[in-house]
C-alpha atoms as a PDB file:
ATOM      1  CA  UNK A   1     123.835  81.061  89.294  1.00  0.00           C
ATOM      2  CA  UNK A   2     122.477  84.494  87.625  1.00  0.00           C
ATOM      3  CA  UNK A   3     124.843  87.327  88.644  1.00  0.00           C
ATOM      4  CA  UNK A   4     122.245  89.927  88.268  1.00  0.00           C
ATOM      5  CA  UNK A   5     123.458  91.469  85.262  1.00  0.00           C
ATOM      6  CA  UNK A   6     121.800  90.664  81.928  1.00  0.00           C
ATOM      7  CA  UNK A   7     124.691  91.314  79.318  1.00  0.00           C
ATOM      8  CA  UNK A   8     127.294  89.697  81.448  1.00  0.00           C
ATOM      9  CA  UNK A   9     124.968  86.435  82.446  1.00  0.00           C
ATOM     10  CA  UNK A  10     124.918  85.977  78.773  1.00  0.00           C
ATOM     11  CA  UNK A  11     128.619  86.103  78.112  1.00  0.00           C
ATOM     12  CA  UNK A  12     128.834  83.479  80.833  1.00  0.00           C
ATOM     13  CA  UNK A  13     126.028  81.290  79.576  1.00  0.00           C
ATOM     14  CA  UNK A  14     123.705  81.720  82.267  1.00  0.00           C
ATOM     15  CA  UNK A  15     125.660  82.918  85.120  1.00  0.00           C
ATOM     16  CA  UNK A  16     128.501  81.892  87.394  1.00  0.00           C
ATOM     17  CA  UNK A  17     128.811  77.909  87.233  1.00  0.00           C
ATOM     18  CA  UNK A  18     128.553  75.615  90.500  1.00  0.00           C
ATOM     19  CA  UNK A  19     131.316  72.937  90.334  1.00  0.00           C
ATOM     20  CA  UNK A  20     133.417  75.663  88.726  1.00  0.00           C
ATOM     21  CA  UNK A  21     136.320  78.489  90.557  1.00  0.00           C
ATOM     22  CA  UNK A  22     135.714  81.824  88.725  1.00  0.00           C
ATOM     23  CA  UNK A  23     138.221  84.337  89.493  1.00  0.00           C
ATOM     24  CA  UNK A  24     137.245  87.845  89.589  1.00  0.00           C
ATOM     25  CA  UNK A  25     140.089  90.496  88.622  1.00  0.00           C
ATOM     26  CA  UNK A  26     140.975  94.342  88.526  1.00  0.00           C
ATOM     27  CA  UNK A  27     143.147  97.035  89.227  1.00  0.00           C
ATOM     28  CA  UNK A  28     143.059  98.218  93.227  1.00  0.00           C
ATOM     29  CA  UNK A  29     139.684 100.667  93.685  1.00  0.00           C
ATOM     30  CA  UNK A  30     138.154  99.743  90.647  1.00  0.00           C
ATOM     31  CA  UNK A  31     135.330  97.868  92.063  1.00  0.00           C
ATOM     32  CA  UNK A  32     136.307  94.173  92.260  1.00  0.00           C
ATOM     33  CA  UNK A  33     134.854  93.649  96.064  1.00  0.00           C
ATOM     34  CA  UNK A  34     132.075  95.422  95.371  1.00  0.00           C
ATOM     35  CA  UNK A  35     131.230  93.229  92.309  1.00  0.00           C
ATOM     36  CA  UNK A  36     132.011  90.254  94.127  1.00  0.00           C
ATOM     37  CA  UNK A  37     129.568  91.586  96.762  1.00  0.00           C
ATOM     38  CA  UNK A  38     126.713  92.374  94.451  1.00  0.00           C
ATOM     39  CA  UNK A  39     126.692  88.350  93.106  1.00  0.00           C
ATOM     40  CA  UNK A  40     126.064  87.467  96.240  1.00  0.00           C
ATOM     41  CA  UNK A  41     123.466  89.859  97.030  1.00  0.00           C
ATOM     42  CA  UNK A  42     121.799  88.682  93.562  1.00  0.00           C
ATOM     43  CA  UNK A  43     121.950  85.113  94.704  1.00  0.00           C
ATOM     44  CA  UNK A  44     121.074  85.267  98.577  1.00  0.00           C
ATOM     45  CA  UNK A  45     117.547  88.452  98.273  1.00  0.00           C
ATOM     46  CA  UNK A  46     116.872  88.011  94.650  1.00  0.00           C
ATOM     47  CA  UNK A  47     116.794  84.158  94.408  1.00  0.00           C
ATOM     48  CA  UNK A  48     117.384  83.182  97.698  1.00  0.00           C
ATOM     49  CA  UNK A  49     120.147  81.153  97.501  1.00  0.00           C
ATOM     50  CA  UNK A  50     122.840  80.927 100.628  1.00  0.00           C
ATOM     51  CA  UNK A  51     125.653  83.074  99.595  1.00  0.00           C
ATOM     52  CA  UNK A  52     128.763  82.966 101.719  1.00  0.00           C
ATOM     53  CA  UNK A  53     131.250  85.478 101.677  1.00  0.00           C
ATOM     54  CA  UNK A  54     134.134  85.775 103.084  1.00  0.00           C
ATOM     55  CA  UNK A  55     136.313  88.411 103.507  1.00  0.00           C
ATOM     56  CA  UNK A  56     139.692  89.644 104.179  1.00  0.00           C
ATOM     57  CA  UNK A  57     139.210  93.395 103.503  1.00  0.00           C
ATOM     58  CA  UNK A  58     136.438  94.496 104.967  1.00  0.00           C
ATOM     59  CA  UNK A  59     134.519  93.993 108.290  1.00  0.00           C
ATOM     60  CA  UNK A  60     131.139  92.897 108.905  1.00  0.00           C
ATOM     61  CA  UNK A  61     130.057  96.418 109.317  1.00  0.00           C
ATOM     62  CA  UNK A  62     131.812  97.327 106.315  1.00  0.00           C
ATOM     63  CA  UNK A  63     130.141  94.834 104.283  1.00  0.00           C
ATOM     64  CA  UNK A  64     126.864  95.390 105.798  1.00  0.00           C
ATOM     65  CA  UNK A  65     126.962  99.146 104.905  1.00  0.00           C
ATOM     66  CA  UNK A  66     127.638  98.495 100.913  1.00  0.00           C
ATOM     67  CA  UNK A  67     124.653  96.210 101.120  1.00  0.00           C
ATOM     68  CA  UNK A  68     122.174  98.321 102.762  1.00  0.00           C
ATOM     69  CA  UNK A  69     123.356 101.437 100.260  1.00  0.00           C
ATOM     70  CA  UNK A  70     122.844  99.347  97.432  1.00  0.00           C
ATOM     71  CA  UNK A  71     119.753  97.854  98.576  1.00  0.00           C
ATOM     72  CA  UNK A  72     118.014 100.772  99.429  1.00  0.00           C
ATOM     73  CA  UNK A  73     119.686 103.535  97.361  1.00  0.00           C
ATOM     74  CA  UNK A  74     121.225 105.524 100.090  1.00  0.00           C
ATOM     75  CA  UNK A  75     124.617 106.350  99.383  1.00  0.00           C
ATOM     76  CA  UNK A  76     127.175 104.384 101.597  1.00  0.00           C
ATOM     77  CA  UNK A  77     128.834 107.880 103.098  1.00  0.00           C
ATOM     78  CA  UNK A  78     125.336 108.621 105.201  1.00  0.00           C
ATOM     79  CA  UNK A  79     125.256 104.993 106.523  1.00  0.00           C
ATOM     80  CA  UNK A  80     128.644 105.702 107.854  1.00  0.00           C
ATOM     81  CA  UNK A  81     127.649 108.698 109.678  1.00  0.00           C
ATOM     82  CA  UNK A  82     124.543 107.954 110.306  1.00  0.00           C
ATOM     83  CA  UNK A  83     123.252 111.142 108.728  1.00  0.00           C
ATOM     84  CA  UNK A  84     120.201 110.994 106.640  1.00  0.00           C
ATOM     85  CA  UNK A  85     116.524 112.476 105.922  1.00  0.00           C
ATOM     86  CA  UNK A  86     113.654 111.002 107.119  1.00  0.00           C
ATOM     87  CA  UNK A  87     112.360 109.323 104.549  1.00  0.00           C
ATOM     88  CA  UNK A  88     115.494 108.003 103.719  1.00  0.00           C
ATOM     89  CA  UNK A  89     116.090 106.651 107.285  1.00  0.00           C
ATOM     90  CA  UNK A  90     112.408 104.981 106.982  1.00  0.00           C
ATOM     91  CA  UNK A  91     113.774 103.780 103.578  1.00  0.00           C
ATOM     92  CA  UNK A  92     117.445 102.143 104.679  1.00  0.00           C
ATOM     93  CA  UNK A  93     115.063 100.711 108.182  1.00  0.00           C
ATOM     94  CA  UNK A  94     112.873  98.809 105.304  1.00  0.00           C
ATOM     95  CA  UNK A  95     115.701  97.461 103.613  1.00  0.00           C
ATOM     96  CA  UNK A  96     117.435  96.150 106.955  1.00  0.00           C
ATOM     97  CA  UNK A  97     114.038  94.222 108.042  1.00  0.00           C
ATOM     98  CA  UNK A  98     114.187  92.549 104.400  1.00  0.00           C
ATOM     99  CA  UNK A  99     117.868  91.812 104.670  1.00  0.00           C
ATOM    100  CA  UNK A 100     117.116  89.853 108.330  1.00  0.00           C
ATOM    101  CA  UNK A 101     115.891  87.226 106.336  1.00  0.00           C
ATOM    102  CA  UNK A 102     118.103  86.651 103.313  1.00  0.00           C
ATOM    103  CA  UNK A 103     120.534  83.648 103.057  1.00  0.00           C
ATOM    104  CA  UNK A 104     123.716  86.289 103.130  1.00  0.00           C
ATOM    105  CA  UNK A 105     126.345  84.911 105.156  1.00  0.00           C
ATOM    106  CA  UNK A 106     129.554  86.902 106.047  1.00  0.00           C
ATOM    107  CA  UNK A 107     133.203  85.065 107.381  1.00  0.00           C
ATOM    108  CA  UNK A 108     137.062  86.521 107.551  1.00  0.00           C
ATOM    109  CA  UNK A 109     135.822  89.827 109.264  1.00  0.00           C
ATOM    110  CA  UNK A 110     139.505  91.603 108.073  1.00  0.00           C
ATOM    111  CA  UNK A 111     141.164  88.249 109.493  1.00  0.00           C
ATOM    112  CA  UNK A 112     143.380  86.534 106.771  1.00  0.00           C
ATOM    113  CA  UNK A 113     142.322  82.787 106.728  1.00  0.00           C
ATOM    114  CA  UNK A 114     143.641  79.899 105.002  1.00  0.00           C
ATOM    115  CA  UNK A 115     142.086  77.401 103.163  1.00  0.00           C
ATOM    116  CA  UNK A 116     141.863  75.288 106.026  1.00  0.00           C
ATOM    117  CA  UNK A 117     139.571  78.039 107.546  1.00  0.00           C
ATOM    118  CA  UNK A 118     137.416  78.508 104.907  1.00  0.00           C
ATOM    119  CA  UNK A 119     136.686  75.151 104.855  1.00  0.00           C
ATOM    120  CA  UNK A 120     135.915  74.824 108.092  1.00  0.00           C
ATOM    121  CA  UNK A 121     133.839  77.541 108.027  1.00  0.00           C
ATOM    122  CA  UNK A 122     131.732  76.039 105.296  1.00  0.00           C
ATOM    123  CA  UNK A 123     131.268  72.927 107.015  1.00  0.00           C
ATOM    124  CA  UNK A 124     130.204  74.655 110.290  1.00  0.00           C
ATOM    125  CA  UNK A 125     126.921  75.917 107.976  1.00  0.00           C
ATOM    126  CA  UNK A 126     126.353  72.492 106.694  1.00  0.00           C
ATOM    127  CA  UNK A 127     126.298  70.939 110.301  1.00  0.00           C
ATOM    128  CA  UNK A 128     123.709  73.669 110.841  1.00  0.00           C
ATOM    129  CA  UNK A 129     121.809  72.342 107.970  1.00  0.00           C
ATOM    130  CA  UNK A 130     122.456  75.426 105.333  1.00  0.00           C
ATOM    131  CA  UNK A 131     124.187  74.661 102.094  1.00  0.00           C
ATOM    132  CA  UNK A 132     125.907  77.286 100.110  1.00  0.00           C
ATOM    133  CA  UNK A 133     124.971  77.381  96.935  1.00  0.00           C
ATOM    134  CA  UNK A 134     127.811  80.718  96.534  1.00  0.00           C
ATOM    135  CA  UNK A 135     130.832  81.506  98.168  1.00  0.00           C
ATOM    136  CA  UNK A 136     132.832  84.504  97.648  1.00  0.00           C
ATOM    137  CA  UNK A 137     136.401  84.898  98.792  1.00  0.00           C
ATOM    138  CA  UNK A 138     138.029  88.713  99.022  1.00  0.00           C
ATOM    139  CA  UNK A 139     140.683  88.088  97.876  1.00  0.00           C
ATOM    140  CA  UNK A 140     143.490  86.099  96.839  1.00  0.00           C
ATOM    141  CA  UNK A 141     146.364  87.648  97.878  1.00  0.00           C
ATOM    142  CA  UNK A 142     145.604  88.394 101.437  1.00  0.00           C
ATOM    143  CA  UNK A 143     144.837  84.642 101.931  1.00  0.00           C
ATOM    144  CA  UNK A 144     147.530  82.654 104.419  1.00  0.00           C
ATOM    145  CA  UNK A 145     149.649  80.030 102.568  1.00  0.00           C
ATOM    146  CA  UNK A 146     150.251  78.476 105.890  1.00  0.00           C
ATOM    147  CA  UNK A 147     153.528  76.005 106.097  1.00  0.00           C
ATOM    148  CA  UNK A 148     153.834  76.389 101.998  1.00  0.00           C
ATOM    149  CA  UNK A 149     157.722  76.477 101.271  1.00  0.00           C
ATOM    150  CA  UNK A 150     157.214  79.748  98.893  1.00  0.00           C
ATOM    151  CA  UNK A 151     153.460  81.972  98.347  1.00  0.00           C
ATOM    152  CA  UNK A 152     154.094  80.263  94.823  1.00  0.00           C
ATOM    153  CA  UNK A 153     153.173  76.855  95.748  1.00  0.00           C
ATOM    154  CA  UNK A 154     151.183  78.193  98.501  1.00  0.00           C
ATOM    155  CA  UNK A 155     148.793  80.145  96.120  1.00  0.00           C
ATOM    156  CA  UNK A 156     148.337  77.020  94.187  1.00  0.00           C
ATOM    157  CA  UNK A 157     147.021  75.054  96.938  1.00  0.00           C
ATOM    158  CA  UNK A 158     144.547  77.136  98.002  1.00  0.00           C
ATOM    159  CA  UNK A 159     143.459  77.587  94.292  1.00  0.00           C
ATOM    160  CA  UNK A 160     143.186  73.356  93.892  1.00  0.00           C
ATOM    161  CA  UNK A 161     141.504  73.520  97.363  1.00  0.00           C
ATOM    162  CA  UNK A 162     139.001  75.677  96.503  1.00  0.00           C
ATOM    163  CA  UNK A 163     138.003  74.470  93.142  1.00  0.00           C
ATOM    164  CA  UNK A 164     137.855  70.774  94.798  1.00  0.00           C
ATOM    165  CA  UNK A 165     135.528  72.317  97.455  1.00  0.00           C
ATOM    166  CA  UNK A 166     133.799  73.771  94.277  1.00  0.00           C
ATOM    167  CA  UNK A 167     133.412  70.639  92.803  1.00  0.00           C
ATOM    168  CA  UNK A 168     132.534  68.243  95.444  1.00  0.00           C
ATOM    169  CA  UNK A 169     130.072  70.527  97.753  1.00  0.00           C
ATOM    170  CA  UNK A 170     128.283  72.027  94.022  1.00  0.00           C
ATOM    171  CA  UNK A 171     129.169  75.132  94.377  1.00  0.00           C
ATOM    172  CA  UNK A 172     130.089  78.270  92.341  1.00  0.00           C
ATOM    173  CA  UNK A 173     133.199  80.113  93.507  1.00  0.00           C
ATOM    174  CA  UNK A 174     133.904  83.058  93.253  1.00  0.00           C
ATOM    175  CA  UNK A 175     137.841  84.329  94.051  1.00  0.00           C
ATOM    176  CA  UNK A 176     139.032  87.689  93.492  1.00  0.00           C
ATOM    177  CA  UNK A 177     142.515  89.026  91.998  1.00  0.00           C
ATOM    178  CA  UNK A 178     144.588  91.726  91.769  1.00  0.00           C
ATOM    179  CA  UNK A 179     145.900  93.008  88.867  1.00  0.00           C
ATOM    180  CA  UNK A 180     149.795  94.574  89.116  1.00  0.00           C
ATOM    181  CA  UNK A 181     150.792  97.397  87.392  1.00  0.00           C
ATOM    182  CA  UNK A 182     151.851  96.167  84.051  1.00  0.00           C
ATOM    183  CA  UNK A 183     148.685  97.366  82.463  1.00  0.00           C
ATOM    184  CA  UNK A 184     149.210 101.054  83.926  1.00  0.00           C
ATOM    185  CA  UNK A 185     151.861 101.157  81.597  1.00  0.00           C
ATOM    186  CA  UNK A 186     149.537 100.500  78.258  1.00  0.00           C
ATOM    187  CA  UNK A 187     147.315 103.047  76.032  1.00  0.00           C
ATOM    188  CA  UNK A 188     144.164 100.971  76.652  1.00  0.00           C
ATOM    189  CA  UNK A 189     144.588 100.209  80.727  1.00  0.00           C
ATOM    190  CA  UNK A 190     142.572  96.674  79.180  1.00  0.00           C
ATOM    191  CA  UNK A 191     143.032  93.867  81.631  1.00  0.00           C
ATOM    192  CA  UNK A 192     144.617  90.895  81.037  1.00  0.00           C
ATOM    193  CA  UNK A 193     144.936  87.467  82.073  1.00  0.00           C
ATOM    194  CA  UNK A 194     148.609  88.183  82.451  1.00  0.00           C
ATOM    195  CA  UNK A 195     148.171  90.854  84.576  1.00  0.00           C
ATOM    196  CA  UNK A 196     146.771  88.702  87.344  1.00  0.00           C
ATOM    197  CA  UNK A 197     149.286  88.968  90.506  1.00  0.00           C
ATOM    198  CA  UNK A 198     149.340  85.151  90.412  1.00  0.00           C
ATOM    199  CA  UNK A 199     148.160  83.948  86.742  1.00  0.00           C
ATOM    200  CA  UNK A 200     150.512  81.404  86.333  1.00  0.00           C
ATOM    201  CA  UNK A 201     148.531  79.637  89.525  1.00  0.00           C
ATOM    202  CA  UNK A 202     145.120  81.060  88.360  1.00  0.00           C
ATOM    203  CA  UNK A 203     145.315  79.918  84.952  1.00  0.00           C
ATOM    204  CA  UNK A 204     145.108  76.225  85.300  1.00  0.00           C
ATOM    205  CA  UNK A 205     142.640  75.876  88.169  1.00  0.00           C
ATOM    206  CA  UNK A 206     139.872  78.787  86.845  1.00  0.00           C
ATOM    207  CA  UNK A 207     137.126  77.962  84.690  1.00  0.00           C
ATOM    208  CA  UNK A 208     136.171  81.387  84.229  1.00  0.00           C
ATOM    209  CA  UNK A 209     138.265  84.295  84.742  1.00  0.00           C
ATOM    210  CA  UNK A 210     136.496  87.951  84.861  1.00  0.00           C
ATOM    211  CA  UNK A 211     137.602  91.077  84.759  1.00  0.00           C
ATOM    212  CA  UNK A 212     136.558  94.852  85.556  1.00  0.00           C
ATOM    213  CA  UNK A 213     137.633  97.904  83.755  1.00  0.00           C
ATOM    214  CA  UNK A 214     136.432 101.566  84.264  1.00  0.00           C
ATOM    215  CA  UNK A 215     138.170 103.861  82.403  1.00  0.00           C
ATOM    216  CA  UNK A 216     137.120 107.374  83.813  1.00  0.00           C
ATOM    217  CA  UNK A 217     139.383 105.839  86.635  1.00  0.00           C
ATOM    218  CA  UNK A 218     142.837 106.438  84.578  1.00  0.00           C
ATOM    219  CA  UNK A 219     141.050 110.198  83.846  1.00  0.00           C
ATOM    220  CA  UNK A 220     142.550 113.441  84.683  1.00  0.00           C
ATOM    221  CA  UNK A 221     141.451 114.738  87.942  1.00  0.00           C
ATOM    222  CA  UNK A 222     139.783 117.686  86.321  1.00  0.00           C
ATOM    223  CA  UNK A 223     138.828 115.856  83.306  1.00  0.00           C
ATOM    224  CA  UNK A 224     135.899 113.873  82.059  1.00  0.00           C
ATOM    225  CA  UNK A 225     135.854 111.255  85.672  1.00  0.00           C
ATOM    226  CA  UNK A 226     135.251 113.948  87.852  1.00  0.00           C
ATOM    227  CA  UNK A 227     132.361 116.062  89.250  1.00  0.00           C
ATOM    228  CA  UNK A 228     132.495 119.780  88.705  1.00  0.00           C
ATOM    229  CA  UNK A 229     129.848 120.541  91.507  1.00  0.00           C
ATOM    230  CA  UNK A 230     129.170 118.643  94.622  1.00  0.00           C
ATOM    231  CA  UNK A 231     126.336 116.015  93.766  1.00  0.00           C
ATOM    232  CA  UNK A 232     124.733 116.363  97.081  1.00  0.00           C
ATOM    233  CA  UNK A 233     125.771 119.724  99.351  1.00  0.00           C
ATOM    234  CA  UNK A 234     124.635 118.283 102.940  1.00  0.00           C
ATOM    235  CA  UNK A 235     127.131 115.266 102.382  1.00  0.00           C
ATOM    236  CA  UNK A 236     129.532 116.581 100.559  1.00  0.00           C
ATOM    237  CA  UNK A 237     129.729 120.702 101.581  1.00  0.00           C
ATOM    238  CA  UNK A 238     130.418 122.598  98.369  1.00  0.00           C
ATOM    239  CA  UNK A 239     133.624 124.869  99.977  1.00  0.00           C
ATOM    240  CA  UNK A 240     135.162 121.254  99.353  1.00  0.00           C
ATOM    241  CA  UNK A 241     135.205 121.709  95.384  1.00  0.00           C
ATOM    242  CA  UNK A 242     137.285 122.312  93.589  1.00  0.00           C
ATOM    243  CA  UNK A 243     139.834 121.485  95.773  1.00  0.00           C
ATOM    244  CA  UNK A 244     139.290 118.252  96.947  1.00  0.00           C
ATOM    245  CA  UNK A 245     136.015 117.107  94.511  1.00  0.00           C
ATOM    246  CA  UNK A 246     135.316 113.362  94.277  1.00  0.00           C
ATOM    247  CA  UNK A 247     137.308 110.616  92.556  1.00  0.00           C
ATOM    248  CA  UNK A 248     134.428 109.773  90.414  1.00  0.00           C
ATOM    249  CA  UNK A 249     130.738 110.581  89.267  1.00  0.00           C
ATOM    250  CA  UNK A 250     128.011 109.090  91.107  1.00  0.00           C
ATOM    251  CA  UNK A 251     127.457 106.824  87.937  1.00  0.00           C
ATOM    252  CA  UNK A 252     129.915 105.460  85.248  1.00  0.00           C
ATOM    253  CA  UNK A 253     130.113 103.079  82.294  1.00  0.00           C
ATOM    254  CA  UNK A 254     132.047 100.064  82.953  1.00  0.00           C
ATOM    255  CA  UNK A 255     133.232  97.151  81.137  1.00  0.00           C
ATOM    256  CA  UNK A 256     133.446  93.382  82.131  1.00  0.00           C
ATOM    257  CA  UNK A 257     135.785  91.185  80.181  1.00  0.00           C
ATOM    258  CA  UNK A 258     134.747  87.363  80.160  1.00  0.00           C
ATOM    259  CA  UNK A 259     137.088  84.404  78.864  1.00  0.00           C
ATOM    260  CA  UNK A 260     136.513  80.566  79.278  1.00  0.00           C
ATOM    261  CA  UNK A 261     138.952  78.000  80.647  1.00  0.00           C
ATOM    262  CA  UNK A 262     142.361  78.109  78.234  1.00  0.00           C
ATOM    263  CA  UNK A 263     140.288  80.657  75.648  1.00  0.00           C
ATOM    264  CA  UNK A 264     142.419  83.675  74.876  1.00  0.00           C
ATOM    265  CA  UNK A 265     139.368  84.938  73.508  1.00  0.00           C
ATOM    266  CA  UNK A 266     138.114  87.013  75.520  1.00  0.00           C
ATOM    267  CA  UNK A 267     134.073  89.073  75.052  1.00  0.00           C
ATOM    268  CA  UNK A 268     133.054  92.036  76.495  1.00  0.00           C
ATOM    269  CA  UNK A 269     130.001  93.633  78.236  1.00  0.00           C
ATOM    270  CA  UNK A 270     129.092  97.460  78.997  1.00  0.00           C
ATOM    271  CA  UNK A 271     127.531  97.706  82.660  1.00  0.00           C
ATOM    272  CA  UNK A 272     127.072 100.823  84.694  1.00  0.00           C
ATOM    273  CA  UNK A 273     128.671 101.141  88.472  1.00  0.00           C
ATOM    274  CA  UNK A 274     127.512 104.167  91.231  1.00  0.00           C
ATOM    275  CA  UNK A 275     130.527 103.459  93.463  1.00  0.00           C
ATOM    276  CA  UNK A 276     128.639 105.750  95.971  1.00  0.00           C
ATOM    277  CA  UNK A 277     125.658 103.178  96.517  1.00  0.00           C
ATOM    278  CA  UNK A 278     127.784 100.048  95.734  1.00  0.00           C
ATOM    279  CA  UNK A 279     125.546  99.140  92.703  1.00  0.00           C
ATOM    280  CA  UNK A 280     126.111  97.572  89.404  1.00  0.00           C
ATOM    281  CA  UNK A 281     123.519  97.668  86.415  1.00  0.00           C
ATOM    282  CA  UNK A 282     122.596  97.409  83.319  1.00  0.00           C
ATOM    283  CA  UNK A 283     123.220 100.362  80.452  1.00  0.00           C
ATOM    284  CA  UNK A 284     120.121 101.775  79.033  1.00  0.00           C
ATOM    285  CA  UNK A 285     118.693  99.549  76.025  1.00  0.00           C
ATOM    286  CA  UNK A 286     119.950 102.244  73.838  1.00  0.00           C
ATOM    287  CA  UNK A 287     123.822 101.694  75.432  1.00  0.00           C
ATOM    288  CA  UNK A 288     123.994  97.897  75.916  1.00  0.00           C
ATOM    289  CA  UNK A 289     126.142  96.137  73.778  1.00  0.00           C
ATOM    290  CA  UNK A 290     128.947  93.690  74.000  1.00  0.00           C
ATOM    291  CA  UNK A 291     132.435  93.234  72.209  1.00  0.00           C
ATOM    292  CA  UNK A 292     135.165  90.812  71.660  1.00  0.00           C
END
């Protein structure tokens, strides 16, 4: 299942793997729902494949905003208030026509289901005759261990649920993490599989664990990750700078760590993220390249 992104769909040998749990990690506002997000987009308007997502964060409004921004290009704050040119209105009206018709599929809606729910809800599309070929879950922690005698053992049952439903239903899964603190206290801020909230659950059921880094957001707040004049004046008024200023530049070079099932070997790929649209990319030809 292609992800979208060239460099990383390498790293994973094509893209995400049906029959498989991947487990998408990072730090809190780094990105990790909106990458989530953006596989499924990939899968249900670029190849249209049914791509379920389901999540505990954001509503259905919430979700449909980041995909409309990214879609079209108009940044997510003028879908929220509504306030946009003309051609940019025509522009996000397009985009919502085409959207009508892709296999995108939302559940949760800021509820926190278990995996009894999710389940369910997957087999209420198949009655309906539509198979998932993706399902995204956002995220992990927020999940209900219902009845489990500690979130320990809890966590590890909806982990083996998931990758069963994975496996028996031919699906790629897609489950993201948080990250704790432990790497805020490093130099390098570089994830690790340690640094997962509940590794010692994720490790044995994921085939693929992924995570996001951006480091202009460790940066000073009037260092290199910030703007020094307002990007755009009508949405964001210049009295507002310097005092406030944004938390980030539109765009930003990212990296996405990649390791296999039990590898401790982990490669890396450069993408680039504009948090304000909800979009990830590729570098430029002349910045792609990928690590170890």
């Amino acid at each position: 299942m292609p992800t979208g992104l060239t460099g990383l769909d390498r790293l994973l040998g094509g893209g995400l793997r049906r029959r498989e749990l991947t487990v998408l990690a990072a730090r809190t506002g780094m990105g990790k729902s909106m990458l989530g997000l953006a596989f499924a987009r990939h899968a249900a308007i670029r190849l249209r494949r049914m791509a379920l997502v389901v999540s505990l964060e954001m509503s259905h409004v919430e979700l449909t905003h980041r995909i409309l921004a990214a879609e079209s290009g108009v940044p997510t704050e003028k879908l929220q208030r509504a306030s946009f040119e003309d051609t940019e209105q025509a522009t996000v009206a397009r985009t919502a026509s085409v959207l009508q018709s892709a296999p995108l599929h939302f559940g949760g809606d800021t509820a926190s289901p278990g995996l009894a729910d999710i389940h369910a809800l997957h087999a209420r599309y198949v009655r309906r005759g539509v198979k998932a070929d993706l399902l995204v879950v956002d995220y992990l922690g927020l999940m209900d261990t219902f009845g489990s005698a500690t979130r320990e053992r809890g966590v590890a049952a909806i982990l083996d649920g998931l990758s069963h439903l994975a496996e028996e239903e031919n699906l790629a899964v897609v489950v993201v993490e948080q990250l704790d603190r432990a790497l805020l206290e490093r130099d390098d801020r570089r994830p690790r599989p340690t640094d997962m909230v509940h590794a010692e659950q994720i490790m044995p059921s994921a085939g693929t664990t992924i995570f996001l880094h951006r480091p202009a957001f460790f940066a000073p707040r009037h260092g290199q990750g910030r703007h020094e004049r307002s990007p755009d004046p009508k949405l964001y008024p210049e009295h507002l700078f310097p005092r406030l200023g944004l938390p980030e530049p539109t765009r930003q070079p990212a990296q996405i760590y990649v390791s296999r099932h039990r590898d401790r070997r982990s490669r890396a790929v450069e993408v680039e993220v504009d948090l304000s649209r909800s979009q990830f990319s590729d570098p430029p030809a002349d910045k792609a390249s990928a690590g170890c």
